[in-house]
N, C-alpha and C. Protein backbone atom coordinates (compact mmCIF):
# COMPACT_ATOMS: atom_id res chain seq x y z
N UNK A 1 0.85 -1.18 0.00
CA UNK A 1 0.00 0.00 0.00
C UNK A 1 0.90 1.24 0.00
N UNK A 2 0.21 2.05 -0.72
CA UNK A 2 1.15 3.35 -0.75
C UNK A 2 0.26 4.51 -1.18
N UNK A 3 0.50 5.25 -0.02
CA UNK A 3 0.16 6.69 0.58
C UNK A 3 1.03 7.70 -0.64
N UNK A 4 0.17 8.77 -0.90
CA UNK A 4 0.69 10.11 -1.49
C UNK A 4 0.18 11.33 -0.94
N UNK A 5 1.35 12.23 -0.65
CA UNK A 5 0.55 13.47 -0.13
C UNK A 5 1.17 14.43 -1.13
N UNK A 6 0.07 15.13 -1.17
CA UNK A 6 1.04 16.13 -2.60
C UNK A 6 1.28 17.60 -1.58
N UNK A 7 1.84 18.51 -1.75
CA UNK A 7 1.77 20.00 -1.43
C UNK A 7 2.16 20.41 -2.45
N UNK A 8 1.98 22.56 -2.41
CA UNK A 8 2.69 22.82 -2.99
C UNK A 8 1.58 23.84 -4.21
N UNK A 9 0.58 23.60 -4.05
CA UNK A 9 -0.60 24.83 -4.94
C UNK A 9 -0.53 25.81 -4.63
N UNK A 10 -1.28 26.44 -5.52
CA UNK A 10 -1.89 27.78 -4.87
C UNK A 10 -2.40 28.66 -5.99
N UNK A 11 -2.81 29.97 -5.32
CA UNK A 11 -2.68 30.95 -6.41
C UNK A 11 -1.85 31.28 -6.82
N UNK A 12 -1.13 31.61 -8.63
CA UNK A 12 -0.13 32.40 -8.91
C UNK A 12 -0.83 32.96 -10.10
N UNK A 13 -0.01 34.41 -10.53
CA UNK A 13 0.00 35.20 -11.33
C UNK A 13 0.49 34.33 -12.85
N UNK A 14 -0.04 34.93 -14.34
CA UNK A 14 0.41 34.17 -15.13
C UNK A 14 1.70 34.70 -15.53
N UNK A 15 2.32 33.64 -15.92
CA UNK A 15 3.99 33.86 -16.04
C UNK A 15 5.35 33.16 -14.66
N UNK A 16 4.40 33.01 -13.83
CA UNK A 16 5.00 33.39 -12.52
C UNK A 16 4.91 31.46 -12.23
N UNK A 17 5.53 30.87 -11.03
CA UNK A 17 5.85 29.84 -10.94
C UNK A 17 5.97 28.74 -9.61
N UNK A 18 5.39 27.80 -9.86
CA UNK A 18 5.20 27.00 -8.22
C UNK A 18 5.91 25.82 -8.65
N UNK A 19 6.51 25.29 -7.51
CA UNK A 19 6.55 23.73 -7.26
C UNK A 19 5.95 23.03 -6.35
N UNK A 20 5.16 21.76 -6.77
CA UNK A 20 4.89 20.55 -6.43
C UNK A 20 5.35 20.05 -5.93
N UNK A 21 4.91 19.26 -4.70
CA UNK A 21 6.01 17.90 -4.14
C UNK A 21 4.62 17.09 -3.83
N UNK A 22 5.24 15.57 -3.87
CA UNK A 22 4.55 14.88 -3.41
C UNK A 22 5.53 13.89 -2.58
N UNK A 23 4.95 13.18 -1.85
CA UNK A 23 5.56 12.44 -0.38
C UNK A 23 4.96 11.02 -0.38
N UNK A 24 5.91 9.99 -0.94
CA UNK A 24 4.93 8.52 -0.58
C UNK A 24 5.49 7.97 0.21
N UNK A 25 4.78 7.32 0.95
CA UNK A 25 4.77 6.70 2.13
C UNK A 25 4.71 5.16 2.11
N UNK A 26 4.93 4.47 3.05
CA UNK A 26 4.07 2.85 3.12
C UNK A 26 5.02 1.88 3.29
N UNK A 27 4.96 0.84 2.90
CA UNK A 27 6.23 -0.50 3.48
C UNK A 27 5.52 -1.36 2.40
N UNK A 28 7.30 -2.08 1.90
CA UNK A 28 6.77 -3.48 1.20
C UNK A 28 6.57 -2.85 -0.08
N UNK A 29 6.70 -1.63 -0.64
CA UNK A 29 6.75 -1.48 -2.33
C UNK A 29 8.03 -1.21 -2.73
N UNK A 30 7.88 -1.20 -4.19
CA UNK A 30 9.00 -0.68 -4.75
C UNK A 30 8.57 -0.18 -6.22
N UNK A 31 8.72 1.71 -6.01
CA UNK A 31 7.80 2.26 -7.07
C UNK A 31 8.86 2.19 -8.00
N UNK A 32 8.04 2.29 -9.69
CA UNK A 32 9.34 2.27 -10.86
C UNK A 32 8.92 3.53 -11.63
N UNK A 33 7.98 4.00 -11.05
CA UNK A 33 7.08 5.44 -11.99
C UNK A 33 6.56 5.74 -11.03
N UNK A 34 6.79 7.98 -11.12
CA UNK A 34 5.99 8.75 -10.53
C UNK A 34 5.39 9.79 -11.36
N UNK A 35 4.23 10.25 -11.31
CA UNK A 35 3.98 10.92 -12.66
C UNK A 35 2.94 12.21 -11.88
N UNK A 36 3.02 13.36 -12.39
CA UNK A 36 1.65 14.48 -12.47
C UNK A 36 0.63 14.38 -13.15
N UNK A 37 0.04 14.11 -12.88
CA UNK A 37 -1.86 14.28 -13.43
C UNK A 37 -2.60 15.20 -13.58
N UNK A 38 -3.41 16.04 -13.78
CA UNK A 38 -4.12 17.66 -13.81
C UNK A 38 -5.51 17.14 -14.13
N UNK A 39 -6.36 17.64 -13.57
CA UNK A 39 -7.68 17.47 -14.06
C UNK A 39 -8.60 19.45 -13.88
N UNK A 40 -8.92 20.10 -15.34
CA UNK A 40 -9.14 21.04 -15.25
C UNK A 40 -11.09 21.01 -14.93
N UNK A 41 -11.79 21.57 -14.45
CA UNK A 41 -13.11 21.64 -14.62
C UNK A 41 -13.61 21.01 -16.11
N UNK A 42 -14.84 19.95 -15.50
CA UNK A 42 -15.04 20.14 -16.89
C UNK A 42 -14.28 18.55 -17.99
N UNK A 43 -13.11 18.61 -17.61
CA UNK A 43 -12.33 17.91 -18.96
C UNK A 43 -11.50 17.05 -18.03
N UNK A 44 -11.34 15.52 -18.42
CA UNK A 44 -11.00 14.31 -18.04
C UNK A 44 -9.38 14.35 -18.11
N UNK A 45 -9.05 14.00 -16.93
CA UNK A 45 -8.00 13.86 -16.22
C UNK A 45 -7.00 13.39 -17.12
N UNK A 46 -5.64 13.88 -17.23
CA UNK A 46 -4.44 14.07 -18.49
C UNK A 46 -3.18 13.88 -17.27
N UNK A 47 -2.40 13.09 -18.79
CA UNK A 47 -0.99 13.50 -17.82
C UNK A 47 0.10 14.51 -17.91
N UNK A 48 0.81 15.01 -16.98
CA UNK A 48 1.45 16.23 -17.39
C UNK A 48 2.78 15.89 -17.54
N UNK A 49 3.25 15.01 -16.47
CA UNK A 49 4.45 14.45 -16.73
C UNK A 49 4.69 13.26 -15.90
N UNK A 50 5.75 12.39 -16.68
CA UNK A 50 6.25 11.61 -15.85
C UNK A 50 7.20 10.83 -15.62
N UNK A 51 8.15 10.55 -14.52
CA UNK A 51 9.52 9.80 -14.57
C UNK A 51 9.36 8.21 -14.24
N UNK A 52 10.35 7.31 -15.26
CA UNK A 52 10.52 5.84 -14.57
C UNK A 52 11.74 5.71 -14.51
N UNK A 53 11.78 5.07 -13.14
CA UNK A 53 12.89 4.42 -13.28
C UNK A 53 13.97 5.43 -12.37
N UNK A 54 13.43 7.03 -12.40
CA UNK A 54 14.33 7.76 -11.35
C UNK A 54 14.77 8.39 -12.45
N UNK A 55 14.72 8.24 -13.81
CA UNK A 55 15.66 9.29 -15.09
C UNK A 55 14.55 9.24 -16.69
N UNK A 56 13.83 8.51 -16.91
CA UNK A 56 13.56 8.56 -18.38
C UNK A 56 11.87 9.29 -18.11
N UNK A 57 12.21 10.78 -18.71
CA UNK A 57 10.61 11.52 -18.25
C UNK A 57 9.99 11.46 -19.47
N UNK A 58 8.64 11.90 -19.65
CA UNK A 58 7.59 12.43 -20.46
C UNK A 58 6.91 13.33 -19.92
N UNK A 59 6.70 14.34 -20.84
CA UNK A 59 5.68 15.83 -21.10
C UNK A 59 4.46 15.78 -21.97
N UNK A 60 3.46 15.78 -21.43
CA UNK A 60 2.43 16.76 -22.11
C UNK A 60 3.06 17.45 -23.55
N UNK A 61 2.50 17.76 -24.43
CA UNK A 61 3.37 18.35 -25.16
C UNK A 61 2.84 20.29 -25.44
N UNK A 62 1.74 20.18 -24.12
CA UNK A 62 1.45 22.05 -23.55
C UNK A 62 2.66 22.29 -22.31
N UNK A 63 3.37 20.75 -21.71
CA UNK A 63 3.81 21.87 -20.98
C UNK A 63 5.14 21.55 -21.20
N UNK A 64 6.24 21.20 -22.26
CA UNK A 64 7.16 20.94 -22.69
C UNK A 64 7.83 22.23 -22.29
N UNK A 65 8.80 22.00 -21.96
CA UNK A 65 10.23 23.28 -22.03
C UNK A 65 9.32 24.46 -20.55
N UNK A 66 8.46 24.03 -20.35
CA UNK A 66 7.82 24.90 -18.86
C UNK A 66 8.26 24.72 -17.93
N UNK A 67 7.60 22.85 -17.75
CA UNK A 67 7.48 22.08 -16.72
C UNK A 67 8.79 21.07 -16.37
N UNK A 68 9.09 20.85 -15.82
CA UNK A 68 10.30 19.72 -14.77
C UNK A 68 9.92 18.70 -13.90
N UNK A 69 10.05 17.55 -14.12
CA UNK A 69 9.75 16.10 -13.25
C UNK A 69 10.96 16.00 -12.52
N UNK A 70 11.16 16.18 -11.24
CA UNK A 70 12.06 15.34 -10.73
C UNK A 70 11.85 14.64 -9.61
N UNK A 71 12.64 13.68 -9.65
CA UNK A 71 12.52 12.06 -8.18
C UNK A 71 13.65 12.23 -7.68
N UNK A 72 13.38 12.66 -6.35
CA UNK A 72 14.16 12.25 -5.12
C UNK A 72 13.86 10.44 -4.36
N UNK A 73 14.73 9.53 -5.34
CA UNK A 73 14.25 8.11 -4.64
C UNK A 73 14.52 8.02 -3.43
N UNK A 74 15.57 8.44 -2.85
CA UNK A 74 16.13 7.98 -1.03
C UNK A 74 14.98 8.83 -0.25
N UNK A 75 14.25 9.78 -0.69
CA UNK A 75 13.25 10.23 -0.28
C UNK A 75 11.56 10.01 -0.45
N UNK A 76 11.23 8.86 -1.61
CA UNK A 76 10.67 8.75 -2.03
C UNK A 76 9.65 10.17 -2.20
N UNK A 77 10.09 11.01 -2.65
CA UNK A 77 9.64 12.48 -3.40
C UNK A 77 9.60 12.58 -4.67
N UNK A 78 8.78 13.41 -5.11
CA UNK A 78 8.38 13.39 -6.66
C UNK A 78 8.32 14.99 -6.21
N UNK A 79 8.65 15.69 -7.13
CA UNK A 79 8.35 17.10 -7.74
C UNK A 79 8.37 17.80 -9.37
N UNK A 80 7.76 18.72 -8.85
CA UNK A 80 6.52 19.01 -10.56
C UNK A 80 7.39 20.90 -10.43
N UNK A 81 8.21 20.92 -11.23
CA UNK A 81 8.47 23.11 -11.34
C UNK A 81 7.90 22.90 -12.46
N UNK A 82 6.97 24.32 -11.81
CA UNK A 82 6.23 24.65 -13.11
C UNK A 82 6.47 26.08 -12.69
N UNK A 83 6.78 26.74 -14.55
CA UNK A 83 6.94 28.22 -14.81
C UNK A 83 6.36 28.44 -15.99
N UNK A 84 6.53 30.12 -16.27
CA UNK A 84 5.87 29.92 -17.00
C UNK A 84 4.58 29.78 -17.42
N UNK A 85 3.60 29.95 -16.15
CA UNK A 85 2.66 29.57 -15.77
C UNK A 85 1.71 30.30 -17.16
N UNK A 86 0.31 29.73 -17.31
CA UNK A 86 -0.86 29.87 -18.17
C UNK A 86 -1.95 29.71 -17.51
N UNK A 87 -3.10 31.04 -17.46
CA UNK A 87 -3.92 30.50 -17.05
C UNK A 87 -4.59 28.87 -17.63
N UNK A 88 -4.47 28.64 -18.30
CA UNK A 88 -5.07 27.46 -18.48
C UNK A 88 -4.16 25.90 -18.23
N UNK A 89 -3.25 26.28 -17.40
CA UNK A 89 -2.59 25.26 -16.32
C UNK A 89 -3.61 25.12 -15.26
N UNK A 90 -4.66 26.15 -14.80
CA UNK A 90 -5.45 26.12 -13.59
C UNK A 90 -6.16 24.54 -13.68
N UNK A 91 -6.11 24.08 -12.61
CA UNK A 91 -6.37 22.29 -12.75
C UNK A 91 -5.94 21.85 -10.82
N UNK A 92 -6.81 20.92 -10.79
CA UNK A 92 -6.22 20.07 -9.11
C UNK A 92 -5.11 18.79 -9.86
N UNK A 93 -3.71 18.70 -9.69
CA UNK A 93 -3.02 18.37 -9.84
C UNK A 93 -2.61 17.22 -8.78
N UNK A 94 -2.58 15.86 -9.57
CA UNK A 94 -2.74 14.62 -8.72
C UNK A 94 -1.01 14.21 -8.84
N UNK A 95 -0.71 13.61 -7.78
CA UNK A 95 0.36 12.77 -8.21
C UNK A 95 -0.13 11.41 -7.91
N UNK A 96 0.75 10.24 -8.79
CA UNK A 96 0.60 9.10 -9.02
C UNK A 96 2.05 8.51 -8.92
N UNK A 97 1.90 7.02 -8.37
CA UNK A 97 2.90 6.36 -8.59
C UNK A 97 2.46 5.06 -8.69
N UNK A 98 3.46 4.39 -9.73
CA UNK A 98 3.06 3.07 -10.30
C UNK A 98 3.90 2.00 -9.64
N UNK A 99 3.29 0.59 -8.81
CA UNK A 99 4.08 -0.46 -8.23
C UNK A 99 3.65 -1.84 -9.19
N UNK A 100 4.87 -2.69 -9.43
CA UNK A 100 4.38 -4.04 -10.26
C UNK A 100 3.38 -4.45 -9.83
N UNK A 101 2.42 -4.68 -10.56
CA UNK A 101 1.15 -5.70 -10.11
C UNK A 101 -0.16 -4.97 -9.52
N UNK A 102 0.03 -3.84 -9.37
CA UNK A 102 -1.19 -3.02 -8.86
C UNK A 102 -1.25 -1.78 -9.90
N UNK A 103 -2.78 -1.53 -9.35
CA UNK A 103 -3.16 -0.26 -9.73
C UNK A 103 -2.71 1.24 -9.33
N UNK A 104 -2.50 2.03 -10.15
CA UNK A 104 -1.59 2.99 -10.06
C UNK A 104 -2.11 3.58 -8.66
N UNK A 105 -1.25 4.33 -7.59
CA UNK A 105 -1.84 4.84 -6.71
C UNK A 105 -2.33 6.40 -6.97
N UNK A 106 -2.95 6.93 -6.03
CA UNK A 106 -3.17 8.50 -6.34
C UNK A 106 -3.04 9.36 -4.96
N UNK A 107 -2.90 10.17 -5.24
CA UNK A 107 -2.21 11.48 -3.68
C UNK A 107 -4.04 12.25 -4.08
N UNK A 108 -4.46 12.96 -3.11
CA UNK A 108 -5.93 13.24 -2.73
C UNK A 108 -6.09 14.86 -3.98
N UNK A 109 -4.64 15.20 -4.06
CA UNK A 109 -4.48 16.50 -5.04
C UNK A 109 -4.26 17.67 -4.72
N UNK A 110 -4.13 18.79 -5.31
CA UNK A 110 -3.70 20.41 -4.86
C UNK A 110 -3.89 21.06 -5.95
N UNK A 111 -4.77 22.13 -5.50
CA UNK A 111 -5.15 23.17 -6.83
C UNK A 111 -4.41 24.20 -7.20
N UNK A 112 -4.24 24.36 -8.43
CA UNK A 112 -3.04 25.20 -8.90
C UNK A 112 -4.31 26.09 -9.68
N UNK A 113 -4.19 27.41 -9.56
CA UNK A 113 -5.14 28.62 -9.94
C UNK A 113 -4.25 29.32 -10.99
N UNK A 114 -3.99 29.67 -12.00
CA UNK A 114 -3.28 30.61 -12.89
C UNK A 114 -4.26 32.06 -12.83
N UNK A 115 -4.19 32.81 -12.19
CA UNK A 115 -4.94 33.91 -12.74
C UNK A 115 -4.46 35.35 -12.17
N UNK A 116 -4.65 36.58 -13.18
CA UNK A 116 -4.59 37.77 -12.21
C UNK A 116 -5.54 38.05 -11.87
């Protein structure tokens, strides 16, 4: 079993820039993928990015050259920099992590607002 807590939303101005963290927890796994999720009002849940393995990522291809995946494994931490910001980044932003044999887990989320 494995726990996710994400922090790290909020309001920001467009242009302007937050980071994400998420925190997994639990005993007895061993994750090989952590990834960002976004779900905006409205429109079915997308991925924004994601690392396996601790090095080989994927982007969205809205938030290419913005956004940054990185894994802290000895910490089991995942973090999301996002700059650059657009209002239409505004979305509750899930993190996920994937263990062999189960269904992907999910962190409860954090809303990221783009607006002036």
């Amino acid at each position: 079993q494995v726990q996710l807590v994400e922090s790290g939303g909020g309001l920001v101005q467009p242009g302007g820039s937050l980071r994400l963290s998420c925190a997994a927890s639990g005993s007895g796994f061993s994750i090989y993928a952590m990834g960002w999720y976004r779900q905006a009002p409205g429109k079915q849940r997308e991925l924004v990015a994601q690392i396996v393995s601790g090095a080989a990522t994927n982007y969205a291809s809205s938030v290419k050259g913005r956004f940054t995946i990185s894994r802290d494994s000895a910490k089991n931490m995942v973090y999301l920099q996002m700059n650059s910001l657009k209002p239409e980044d505004t979305a509750v932003y899930y993190c996920s992590a994937r263990t062999v044999g189960y269904p992907p887990y999910w962190g409860q989320g954090t809303q990221v607002t783009v607006s002036s």
